[in-house]
C-alpha atoms as a PDB file:
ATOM      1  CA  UNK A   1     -49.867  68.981   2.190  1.00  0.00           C
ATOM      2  CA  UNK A   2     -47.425  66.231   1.505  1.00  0.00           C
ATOM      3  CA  UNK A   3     -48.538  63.526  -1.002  1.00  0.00           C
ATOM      4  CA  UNK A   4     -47.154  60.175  -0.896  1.00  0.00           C
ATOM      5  CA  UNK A   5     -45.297  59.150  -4.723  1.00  0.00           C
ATOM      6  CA  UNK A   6     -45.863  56.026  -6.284  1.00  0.00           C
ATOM      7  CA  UNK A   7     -43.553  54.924  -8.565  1.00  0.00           C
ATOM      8  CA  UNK A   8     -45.141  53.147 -11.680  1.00  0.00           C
ATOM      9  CA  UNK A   9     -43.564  49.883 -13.095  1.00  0.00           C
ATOM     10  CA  UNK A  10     -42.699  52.411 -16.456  1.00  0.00           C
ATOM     11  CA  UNK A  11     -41.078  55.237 -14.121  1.00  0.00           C
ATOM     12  CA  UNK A  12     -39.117  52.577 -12.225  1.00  0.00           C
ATOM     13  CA  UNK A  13     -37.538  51.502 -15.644  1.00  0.00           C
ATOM     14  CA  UNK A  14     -36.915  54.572 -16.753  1.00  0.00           C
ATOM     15  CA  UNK A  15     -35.102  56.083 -13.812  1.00  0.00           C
ATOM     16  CA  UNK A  16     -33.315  52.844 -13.750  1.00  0.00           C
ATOM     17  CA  UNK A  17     -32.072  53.490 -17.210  1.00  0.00           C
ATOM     18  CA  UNK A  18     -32.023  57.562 -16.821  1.00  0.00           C
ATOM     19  CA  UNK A  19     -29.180  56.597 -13.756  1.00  0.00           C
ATOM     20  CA  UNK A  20     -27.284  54.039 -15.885  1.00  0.00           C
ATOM     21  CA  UNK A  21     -26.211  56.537 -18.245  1.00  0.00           C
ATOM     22  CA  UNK A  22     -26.327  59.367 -15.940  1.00  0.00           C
ATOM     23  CA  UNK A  23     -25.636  58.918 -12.310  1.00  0.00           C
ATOM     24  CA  UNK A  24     -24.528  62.584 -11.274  1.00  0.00           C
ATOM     25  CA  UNK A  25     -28.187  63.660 -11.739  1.00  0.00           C
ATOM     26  CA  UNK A  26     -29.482  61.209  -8.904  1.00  0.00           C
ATOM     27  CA  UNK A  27     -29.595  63.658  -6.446  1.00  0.00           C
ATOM     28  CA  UNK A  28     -31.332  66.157  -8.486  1.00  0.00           C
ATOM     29  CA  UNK A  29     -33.751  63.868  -9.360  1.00  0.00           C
ATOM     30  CA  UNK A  30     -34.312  62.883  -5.624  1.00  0.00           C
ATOM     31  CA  UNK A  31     -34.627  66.582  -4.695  1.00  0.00           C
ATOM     32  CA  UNK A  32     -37.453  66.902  -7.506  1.00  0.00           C
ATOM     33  CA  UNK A  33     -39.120  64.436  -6.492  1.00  0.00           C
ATOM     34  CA  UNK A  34     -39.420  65.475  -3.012  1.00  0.00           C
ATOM     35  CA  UNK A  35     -39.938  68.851  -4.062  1.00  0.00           C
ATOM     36  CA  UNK A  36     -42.462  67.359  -6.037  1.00  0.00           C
ATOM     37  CA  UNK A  37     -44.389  65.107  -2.475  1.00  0.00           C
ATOM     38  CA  UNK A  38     -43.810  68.849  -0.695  1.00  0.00           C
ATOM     39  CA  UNK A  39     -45.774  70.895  -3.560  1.00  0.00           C
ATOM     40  CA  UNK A  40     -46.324  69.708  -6.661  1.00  0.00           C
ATOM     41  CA  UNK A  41     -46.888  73.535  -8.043  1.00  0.00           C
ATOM     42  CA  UNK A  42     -44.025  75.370  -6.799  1.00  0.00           C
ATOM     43  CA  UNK A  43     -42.106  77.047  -9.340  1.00  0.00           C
ATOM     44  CA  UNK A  44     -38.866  75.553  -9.409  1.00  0.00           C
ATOM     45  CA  UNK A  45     -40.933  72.459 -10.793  1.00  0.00           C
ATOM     46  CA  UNK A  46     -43.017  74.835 -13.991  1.00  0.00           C
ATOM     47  CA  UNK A  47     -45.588  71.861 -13.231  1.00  0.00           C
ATOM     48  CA  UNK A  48     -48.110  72.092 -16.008  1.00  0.00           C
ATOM     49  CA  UNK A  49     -50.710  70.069 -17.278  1.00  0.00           C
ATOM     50  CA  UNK A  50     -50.617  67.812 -20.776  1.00  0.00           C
ATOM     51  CA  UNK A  51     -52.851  67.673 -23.820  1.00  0.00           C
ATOM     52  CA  UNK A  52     -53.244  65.349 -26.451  1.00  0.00           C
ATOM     53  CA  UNK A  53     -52.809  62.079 -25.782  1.00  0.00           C
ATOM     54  CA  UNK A  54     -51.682  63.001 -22.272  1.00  0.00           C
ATOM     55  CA  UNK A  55     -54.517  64.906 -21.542  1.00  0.00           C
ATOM     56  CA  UNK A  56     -55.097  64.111 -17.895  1.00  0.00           C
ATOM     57  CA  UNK A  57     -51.343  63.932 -16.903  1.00  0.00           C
ATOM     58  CA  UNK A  58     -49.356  66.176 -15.706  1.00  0.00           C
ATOM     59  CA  UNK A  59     -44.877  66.995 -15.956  1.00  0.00           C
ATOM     60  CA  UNK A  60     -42.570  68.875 -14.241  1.00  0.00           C
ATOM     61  CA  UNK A  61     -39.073  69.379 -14.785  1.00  0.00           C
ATOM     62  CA  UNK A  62     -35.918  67.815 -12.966  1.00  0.00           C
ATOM     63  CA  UNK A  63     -33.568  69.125 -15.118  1.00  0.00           C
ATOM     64  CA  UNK A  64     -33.116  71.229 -17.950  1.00  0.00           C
ATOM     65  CA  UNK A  65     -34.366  68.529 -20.775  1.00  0.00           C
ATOM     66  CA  UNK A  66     -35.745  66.091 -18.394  1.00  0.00           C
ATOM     67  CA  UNK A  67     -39.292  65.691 -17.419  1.00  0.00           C
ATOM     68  CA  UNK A  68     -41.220  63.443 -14.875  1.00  0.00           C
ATOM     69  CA  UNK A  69     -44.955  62.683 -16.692  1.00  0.00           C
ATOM     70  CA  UNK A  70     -47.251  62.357 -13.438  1.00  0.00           C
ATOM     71  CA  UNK A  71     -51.082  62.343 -12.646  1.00  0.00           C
ATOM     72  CA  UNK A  72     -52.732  63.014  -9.312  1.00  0.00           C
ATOM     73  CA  UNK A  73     -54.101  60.119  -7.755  1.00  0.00           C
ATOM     74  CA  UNK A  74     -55.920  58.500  -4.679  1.00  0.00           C
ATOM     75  CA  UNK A  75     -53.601  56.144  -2.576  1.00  0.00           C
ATOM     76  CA  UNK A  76     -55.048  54.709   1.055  1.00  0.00           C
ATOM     77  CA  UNK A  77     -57.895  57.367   1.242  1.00  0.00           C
ATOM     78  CA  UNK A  78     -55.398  60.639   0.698  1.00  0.00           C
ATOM     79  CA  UNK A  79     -54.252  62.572  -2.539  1.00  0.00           C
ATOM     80  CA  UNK A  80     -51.070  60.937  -3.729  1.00  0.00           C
ATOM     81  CA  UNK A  81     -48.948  61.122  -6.792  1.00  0.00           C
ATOM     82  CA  UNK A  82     -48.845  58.996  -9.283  1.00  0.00           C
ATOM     83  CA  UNK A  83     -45.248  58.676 -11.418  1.00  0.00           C
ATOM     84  CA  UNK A  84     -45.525  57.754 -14.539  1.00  0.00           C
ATOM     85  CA  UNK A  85     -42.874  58.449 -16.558  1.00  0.00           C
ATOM     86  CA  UNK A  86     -39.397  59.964 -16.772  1.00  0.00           C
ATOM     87  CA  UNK A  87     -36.720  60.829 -19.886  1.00  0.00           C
ATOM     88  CA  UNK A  88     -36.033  63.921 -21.796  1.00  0.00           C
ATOM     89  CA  UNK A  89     -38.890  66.269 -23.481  1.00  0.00           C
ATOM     90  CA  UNK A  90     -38.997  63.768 -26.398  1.00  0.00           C
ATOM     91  CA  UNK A  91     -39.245  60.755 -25.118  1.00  0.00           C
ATOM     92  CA  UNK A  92     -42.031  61.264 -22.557  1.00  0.00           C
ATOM     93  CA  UNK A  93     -43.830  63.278 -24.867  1.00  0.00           C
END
């Protein structure tokens, strides 16, 4: 089942900011995210849920030391996927 992604106001800023500095990992990124909308618990992805004061959210990975903090949400009656943040294992976590 494909789930719709909606970008937070945080995520948009951070991928904004990720790019600036980094623009040959745009179409990684892209291809995790849709990987991500396709099946949020494939492998590739090691999608795992968050404790602490993340308990609630979820990450996956897009790269080796980059991580996209998400949570599963409910958009126009259907599951959808809320993105809420993006940057490197310490600053997301």
């Amino acid at each position: 089942m494909r789930r719709t992604l909606l970008r937070s106001p945080a995520f948009a800023r951070d991928l904004r900011s990720w790019l600036k500095s980094h623009a040959d990992m745009a179409v990684s990124i892209e291809a995790t995210l849709e990987q991500l909308s396709a099946d949020a618990t494939h492998p590739s992805l090691r999608s795992h849920k968050l404790c602490g004061p993340l308990a609630g959210c979820w990450a996956c990975c897009a790269a080796y030391d980059l991580r996209v903090v998400f949570e599963y949400t409910e958009h126009e009656g259907t599951e959808a996927i809320l993105l809420l943040a993006l940057g490197t294992h310490d600053q997301v976590y």
